[in-house]
Every structure is written in structure tokens, then in C-alpha cells.
N, C-alpha and C. Protein backbone atom coordinates (compact mmCIF):
# COMPACT_ATOMS: atom_id res chain seq x y z
N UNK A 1 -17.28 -41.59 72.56
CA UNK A 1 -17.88 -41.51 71.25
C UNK A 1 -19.16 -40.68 71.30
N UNK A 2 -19.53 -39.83 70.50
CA UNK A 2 -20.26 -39.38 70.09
C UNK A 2 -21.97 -40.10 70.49
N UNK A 3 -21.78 -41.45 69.68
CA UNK A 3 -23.12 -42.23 69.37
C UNK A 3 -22.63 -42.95 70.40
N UNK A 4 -24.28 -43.33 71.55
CA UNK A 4 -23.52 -43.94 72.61
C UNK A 4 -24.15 -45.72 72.57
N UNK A 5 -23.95 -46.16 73.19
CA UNK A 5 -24.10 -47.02 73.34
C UNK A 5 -24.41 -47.73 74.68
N UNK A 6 -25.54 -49.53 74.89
CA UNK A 6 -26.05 -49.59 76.16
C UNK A 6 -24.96 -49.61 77.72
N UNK A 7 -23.99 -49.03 76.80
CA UNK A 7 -22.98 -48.86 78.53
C UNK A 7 -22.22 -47.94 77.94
N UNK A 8 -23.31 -46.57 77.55
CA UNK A 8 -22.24 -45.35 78.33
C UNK A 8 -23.47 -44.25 78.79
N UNK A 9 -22.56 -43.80 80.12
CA UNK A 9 -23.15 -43.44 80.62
C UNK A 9 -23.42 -41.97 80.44
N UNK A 10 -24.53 -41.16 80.30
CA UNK A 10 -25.24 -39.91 79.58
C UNK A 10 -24.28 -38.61 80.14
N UNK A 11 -23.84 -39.21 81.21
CA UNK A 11 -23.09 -38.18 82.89
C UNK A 11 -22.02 -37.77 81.58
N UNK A 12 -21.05 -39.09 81.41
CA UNK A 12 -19.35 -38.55 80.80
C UNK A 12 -19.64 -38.72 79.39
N UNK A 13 -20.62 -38.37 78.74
CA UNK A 13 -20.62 -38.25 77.24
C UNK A 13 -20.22 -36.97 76.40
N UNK A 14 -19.95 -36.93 75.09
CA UNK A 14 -19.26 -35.92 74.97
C UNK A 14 -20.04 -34.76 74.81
N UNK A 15 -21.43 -35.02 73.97
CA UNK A 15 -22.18 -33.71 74.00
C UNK A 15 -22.52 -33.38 75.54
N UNK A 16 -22.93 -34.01 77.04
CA UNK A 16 -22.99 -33.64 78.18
C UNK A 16 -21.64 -33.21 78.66
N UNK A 17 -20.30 -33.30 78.20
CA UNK A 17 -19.34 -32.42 78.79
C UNK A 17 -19.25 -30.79 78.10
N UNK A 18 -19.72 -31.40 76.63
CA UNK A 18 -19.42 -30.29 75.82
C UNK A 18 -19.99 -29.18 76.55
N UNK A 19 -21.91 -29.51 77.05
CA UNK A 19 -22.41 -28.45 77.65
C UNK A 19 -21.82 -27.91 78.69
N UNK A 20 -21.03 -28.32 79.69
CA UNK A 20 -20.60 -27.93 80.99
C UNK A 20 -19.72 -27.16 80.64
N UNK A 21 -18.29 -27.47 79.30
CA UNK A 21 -17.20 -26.84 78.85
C UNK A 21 -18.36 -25.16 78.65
N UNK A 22 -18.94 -25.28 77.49
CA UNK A 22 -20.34 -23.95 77.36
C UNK A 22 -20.40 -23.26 79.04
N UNK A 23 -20.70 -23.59 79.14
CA UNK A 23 -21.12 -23.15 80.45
C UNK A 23 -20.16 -22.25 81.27
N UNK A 24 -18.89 -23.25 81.57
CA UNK A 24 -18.01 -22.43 82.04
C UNK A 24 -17.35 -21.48 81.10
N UNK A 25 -17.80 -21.48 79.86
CA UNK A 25 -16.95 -20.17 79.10
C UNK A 25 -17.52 -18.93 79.34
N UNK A 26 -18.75 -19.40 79.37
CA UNK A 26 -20.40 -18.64 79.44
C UNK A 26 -19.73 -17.61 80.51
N UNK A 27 -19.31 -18.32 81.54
CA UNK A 27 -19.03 -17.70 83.21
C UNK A 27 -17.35 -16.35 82.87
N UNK A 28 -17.12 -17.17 82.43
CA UNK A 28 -15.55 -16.28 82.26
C UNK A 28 -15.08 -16.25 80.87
N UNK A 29 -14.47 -15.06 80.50
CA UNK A 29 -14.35 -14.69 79.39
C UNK A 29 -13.18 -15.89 78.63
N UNK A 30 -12.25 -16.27 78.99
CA UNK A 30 -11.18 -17.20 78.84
C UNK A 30 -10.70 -17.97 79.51
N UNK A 31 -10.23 -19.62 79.76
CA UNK A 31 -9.79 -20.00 80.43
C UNK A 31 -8.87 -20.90 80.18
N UNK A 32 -8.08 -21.28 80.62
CA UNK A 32 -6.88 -22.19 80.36
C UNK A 32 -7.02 -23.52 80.68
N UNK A 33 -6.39 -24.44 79.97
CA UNK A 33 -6.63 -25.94 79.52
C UNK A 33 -7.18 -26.62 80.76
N UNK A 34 -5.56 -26.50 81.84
CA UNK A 34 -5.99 -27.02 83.15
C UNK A 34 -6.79 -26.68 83.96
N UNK A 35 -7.15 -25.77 83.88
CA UNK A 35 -8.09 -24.89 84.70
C UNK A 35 -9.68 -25.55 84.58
N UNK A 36 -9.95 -25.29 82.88
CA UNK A 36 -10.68 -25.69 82.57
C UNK A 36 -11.12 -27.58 82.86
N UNK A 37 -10.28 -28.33 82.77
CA UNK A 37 -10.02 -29.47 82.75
C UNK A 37 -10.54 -29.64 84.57
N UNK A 38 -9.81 -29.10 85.17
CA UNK A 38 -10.25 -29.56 86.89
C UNK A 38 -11.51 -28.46 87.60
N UNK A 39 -11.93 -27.83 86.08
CA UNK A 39 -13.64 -27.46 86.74
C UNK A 39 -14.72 -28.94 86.17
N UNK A 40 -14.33 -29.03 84.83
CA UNK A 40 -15.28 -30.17 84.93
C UNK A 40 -14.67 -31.69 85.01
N UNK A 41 -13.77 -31.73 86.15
CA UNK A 41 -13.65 -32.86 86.52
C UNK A 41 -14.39 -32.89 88.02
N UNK A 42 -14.30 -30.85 88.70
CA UNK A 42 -15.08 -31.00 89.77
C UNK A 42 -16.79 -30.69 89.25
N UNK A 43 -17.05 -30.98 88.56
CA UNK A 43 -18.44 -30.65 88.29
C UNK A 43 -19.69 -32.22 87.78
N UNK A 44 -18.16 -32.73 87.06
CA UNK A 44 -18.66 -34.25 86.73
C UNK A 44 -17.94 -35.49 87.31
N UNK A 45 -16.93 -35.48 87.36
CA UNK A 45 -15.97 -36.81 88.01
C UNK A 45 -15.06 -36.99 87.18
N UNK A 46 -13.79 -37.80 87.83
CA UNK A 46 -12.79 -38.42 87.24
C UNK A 46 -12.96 -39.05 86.00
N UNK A 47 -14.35 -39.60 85.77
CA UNK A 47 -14.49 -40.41 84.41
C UNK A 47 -14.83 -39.59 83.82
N UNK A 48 -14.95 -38.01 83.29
CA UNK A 48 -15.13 -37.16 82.50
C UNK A 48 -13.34 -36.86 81.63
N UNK A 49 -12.26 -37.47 82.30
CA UNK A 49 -11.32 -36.85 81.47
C UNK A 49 -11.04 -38.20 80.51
N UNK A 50 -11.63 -38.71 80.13
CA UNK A 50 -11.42 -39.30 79.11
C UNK A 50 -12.00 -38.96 77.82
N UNK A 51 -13.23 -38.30 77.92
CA UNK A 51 -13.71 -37.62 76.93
C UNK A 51 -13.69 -35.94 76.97
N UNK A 52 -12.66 -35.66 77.44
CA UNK A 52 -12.36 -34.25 77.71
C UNK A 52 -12.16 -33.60 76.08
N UNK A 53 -11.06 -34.47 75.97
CA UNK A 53 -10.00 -33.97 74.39
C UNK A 53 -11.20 -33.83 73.70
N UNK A 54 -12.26 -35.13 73.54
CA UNK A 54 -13.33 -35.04 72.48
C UNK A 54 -13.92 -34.39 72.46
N UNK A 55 -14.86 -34.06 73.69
CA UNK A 55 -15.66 -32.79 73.36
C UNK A 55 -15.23 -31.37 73.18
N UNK A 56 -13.83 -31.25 73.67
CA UNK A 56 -13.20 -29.69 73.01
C UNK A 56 -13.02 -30.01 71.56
N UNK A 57 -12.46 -31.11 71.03
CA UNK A 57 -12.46 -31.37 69.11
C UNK A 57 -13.70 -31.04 69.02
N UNK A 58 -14.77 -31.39 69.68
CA UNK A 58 -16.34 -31.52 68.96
C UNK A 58 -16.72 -29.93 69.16
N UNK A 59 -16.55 -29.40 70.00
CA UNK A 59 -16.88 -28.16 69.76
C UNK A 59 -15.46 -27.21 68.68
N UNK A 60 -14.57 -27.15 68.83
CA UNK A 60 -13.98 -26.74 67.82
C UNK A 60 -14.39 -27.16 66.60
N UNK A 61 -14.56 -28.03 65.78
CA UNK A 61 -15.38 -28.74 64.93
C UNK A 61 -16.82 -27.75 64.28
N UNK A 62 -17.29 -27.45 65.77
CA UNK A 62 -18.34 -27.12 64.83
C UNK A 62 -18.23 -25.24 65.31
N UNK A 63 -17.29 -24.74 65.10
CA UNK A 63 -17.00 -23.73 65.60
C UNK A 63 -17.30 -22.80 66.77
N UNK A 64 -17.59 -23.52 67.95
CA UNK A 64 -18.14 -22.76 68.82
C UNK A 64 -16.60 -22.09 69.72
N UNK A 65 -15.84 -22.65 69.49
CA UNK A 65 -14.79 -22.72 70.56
C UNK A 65 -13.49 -22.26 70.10
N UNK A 66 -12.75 -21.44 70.58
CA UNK A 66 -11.12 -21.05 69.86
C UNK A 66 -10.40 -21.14 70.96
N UNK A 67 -9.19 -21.59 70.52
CA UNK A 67 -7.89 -21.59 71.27
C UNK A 67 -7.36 -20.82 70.82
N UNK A 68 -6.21 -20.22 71.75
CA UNK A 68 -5.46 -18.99 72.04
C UNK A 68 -4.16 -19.99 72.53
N UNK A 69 -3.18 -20.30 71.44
CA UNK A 69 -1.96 -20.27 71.58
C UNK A 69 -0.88 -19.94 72.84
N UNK A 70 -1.17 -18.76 72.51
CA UNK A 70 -0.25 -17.58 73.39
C UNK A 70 -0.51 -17.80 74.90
N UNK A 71 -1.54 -17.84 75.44
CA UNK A 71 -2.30 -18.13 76.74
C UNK A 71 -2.63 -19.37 76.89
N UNK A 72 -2.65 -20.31 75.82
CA UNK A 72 -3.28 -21.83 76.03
C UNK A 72 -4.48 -21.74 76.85
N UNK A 73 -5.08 -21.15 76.29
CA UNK A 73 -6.66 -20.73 76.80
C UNK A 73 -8.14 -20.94 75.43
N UNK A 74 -9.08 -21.13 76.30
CA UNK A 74 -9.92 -21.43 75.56
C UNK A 74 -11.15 -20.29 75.41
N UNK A 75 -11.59 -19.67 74.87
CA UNK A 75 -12.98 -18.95 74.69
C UNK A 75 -13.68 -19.30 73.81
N UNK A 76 -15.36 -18.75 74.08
CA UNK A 76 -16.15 -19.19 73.31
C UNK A 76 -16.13 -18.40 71.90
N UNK A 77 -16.91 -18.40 70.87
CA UNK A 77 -16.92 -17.44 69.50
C UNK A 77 -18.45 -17.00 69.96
N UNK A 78 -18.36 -15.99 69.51
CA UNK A 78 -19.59 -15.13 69.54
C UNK A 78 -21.11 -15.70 69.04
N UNK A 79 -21.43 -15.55 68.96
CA UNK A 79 -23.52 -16.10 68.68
C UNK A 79 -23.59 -14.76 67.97
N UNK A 80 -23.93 -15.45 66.90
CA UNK A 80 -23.86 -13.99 65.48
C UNK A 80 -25.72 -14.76 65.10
């Protein structure tokens, strides 16, 4: 969830994955689900894929993020 509460922990939250997802787009122009998925599982831990799905909705949401169908890949949208 979003709004956390006194037992969750700041590490697997969704705005702190969201940043790492940022990050690695930052690094490479596109990347694909799984790919993406087992960098920040090696960057944060196993308890990060539970809020995986959410923070890619949360950034799609607020448009930072597009999927690519065709490639099942993810890139960032431009900073206009």
C-alpha cells in the first residue's frame, strides 16, 4: 500500500521500489518485465515482489512509465 503503516517496512514500499524501477530505466533505454523484476529483487530482496505490480501501476498512473506490448518492455516517458 501506498500509506504505510507501523509494520511496513520503508525497504519494500511502493514509492521506494518505484525509485529503484526510475533508476534502472534511467540506466537503459528499455527493459523487459523479467529482467526488470530480478534487478530489483537483486537490489532489494525477495520481499520486494510483492509490491512489484504496484509500484509499476503507480508509476504508470502518474505517467512516468510506458509499456511496449510488442517487446513486453518497459521505458521511462520523457521529462518535458
Amino acid at each position: 500500500m501506498i500509506k504505510p503503516d507501523r509494520h511496513t517496512n520503508p525497504k519494500y514500499s511502493i514509492l521506494n521500489i518505484s525509485t529503484v524501477i526510475l533508476s534502472e530505466l534511467n540506466v537503459f533505454y528499455a527493459i523487459q518485465y523479467d529482467n526488470l523484476l530480478n534487478k530489483i529483487i537483486a537490489v532489494l530482496g525477495d520481499e520486494a515482489k510483492v509490491n512489484f505490480p504496484y509500484a509499476l501501476n503507480f508509476l504508470f498512473l502518474l505517467g512516468k512509465l510506458n509499456y511496449e506490448q510488442k517487446t513486453d518492455s518497459f521505458r521511462a516517458n520523457e521529462i518535458k
